[in-house]
C-alpha atoms as a PDB file:
ATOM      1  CA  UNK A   1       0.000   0.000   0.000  1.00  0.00           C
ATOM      2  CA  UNK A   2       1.432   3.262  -1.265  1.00  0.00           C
ATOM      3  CA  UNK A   3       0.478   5.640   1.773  1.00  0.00           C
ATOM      4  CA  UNK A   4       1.163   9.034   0.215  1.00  0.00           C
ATOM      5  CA  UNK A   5      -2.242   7.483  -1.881  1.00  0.00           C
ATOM      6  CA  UNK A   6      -4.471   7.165   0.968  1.00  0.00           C
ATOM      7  CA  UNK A   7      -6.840  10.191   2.107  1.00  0.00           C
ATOM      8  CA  UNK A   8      -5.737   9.752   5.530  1.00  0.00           C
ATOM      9  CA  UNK A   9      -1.903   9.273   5.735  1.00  0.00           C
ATOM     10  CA  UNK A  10       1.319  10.195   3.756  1.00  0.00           C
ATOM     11  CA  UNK A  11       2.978  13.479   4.035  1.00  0.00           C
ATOM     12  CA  UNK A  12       1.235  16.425   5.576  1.00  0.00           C
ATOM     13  CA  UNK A  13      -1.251  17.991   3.810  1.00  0.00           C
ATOM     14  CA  UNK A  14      -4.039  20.445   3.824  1.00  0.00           C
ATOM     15  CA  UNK A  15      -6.114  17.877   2.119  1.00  0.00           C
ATOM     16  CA  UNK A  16      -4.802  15.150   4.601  1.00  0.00           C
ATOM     17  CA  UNK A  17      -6.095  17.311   7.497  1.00  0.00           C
ATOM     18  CA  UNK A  18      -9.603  18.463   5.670  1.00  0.00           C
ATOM     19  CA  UNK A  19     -10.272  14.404   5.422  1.00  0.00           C
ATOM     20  CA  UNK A  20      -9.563  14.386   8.783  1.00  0.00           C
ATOM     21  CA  UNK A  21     -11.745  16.911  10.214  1.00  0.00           C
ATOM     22  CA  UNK A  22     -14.187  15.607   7.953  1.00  0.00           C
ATOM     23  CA  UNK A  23     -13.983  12.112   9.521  1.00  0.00           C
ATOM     24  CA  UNK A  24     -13.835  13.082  13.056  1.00  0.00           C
ATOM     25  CA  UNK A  25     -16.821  16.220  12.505  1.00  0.00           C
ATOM     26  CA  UNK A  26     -19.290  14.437  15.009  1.00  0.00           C
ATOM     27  CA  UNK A  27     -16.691  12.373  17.313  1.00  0.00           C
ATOM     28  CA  UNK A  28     -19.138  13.892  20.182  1.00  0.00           C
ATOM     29  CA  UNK A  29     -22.689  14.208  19.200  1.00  0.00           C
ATOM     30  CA  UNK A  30     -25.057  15.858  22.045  1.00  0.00           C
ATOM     31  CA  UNK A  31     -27.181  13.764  23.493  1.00  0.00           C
ATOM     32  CA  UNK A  32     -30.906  15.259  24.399  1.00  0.00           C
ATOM     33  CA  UNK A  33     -31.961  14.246  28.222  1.00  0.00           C
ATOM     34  CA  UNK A  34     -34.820  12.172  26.786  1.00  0.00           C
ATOM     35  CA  UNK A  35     -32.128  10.236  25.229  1.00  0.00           C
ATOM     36  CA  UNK A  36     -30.709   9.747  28.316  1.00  0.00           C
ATOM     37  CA  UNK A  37     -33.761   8.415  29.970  1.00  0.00           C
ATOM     38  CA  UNK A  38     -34.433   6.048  27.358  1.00  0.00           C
ATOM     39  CA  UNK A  39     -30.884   4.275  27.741  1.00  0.00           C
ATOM     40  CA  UNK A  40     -30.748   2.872  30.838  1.00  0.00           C
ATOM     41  CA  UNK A  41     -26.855   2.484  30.248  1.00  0.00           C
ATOM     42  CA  UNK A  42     -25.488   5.996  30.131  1.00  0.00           C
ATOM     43  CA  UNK A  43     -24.832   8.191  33.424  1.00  0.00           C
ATOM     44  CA  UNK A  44     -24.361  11.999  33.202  1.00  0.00           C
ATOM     45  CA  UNK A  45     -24.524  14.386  35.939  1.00  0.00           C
ATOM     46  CA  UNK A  46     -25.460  17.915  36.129  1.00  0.00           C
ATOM     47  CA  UNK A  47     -21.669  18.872  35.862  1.00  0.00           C
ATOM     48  CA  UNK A  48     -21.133  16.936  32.608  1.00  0.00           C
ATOM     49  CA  UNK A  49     -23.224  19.354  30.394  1.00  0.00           C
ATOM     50  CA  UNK A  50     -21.216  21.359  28.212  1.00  0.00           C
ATOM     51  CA  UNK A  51     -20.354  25.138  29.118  1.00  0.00           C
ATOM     52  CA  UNK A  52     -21.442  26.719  25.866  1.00  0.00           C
ATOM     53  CA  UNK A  53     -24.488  24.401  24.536  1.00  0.00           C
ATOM     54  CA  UNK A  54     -25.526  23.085  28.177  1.00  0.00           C
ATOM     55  CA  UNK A  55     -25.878  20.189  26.432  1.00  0.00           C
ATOM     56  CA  UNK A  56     -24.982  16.424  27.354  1.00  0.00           C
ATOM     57  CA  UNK A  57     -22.378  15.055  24.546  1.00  0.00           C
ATOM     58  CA  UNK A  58     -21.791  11.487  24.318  1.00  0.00           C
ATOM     59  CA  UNK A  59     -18.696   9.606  22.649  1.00  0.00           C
ATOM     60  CA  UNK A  60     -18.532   6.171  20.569  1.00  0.00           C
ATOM     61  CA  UNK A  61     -15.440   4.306  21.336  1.00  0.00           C
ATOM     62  CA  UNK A  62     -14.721   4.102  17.551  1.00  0.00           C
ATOM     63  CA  UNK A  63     -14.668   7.813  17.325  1.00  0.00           C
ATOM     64  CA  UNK A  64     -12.120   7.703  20.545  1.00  0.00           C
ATOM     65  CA  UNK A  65      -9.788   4.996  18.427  1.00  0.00           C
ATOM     66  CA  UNK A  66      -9.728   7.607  15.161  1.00  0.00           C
ATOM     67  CA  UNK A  67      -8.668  10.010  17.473  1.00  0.00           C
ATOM     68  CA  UNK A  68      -5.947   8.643  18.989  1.00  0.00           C
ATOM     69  CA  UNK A  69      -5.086   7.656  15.605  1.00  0.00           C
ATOM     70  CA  UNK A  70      -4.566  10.653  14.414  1.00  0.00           C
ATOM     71  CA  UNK A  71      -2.979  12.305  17.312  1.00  0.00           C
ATOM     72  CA  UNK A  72      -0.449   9.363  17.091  1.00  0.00           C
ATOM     73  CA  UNK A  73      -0.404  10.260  13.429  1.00  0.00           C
ATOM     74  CA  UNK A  74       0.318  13.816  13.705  1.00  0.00           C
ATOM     75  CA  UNK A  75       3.110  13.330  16.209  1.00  0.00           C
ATOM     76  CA  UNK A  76       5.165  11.981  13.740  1.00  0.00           C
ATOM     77  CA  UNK A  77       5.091  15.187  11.809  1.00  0.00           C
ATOM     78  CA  UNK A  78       6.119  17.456  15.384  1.00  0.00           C
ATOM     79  CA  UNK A  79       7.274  20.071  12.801  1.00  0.00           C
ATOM     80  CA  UNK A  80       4.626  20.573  10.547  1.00  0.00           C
ATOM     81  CA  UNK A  81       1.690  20.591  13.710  1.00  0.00           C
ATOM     82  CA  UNK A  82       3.878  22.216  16.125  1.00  0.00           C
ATOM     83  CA  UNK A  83       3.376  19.534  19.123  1.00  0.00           C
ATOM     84  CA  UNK A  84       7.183  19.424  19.555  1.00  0.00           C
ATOM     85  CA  UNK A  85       7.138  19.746  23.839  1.00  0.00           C
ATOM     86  CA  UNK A  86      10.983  20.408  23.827  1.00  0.00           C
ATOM     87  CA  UNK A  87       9.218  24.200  23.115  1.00  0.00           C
ATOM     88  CA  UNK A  88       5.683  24.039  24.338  1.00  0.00           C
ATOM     89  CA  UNK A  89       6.310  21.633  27.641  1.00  0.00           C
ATOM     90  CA  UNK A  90       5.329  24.576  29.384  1.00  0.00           C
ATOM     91  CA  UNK A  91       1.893  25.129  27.541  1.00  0.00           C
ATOM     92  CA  UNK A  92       0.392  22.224  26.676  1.00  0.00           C
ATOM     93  CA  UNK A  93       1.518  18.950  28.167  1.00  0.00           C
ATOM     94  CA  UNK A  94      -1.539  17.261  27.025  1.00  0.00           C
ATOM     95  CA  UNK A  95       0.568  16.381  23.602  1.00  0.00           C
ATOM     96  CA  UNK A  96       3.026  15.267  25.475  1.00  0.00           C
ATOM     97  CA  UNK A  97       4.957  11.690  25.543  1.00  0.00           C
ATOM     98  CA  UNK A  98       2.403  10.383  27.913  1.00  0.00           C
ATOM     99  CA  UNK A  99      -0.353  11.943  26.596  1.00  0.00           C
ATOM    100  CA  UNK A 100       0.113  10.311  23.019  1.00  0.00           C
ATOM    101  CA  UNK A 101       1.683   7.081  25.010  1.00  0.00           C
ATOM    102  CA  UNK A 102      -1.668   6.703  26.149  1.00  0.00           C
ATOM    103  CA  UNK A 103      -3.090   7.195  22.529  1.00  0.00           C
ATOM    104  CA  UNK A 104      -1.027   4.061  21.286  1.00  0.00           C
ATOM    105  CA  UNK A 105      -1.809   2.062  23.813  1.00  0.00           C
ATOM    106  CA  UNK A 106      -5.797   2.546  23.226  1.00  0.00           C
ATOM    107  CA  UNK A 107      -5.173   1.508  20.023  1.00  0.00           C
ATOM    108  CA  UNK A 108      -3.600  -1.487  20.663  1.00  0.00           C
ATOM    109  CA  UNK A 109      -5.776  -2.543  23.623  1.00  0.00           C
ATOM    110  CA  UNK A 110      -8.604  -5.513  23.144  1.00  0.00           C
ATOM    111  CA  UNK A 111     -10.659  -3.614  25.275  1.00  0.00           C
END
């Protein structure tokens, strides 16, 4: 497989990140509070709604695995999406060695 002609991996690319965002648009959908009643699975409390909508948003695990995916995919190009830490430990440790440690071992989890 050739990656460079895949729409999701080769060497960074406008396009590369448009498919991207495209793919990951509605990683965390809102979920109504009837919803939530009529699933007897899912658990939110008051503090979970979100700040701006004051909505409920849910997550489905395959959503989580793209993620990490593509945070573990954009870590190998530190340059080009500025997540070197060497510079930004200070700011943002959340792309840090743990942080995308973390990522990879999602993905390779049976869970």
């Amino acid at each position: 497989m050739d990656p460079a002609g895949t729409a999701y991996f080769g060497p960074p690319s406008q396009k590369i990140d448009a498919n991207w965002e495209r793919l990951l648009r509605w990683q965390y959908p809102s979920v109504s509070e009837e919803e939530i009643e009529l699933n007897e699975g899912t658990s939110f409390e008051e503090g979970d709604r979100h700040p701006t909508t004051g909505r409920f948003h849910a997550a489905l695990d395959v959503f989580h695995s793209l993620h990490c995916l593509n945070m573990v995919r954009m870590k190998l190009d530190d340059g080009y999406y500025h997540m070197d830490m060497k510079e930004r430990r200070d700011e943002d440790e959340g792309m840090g060695r743990n942080h995308i440690g973390t990522h990879a071992y999602l993905l390779s989890s049976d869970d």
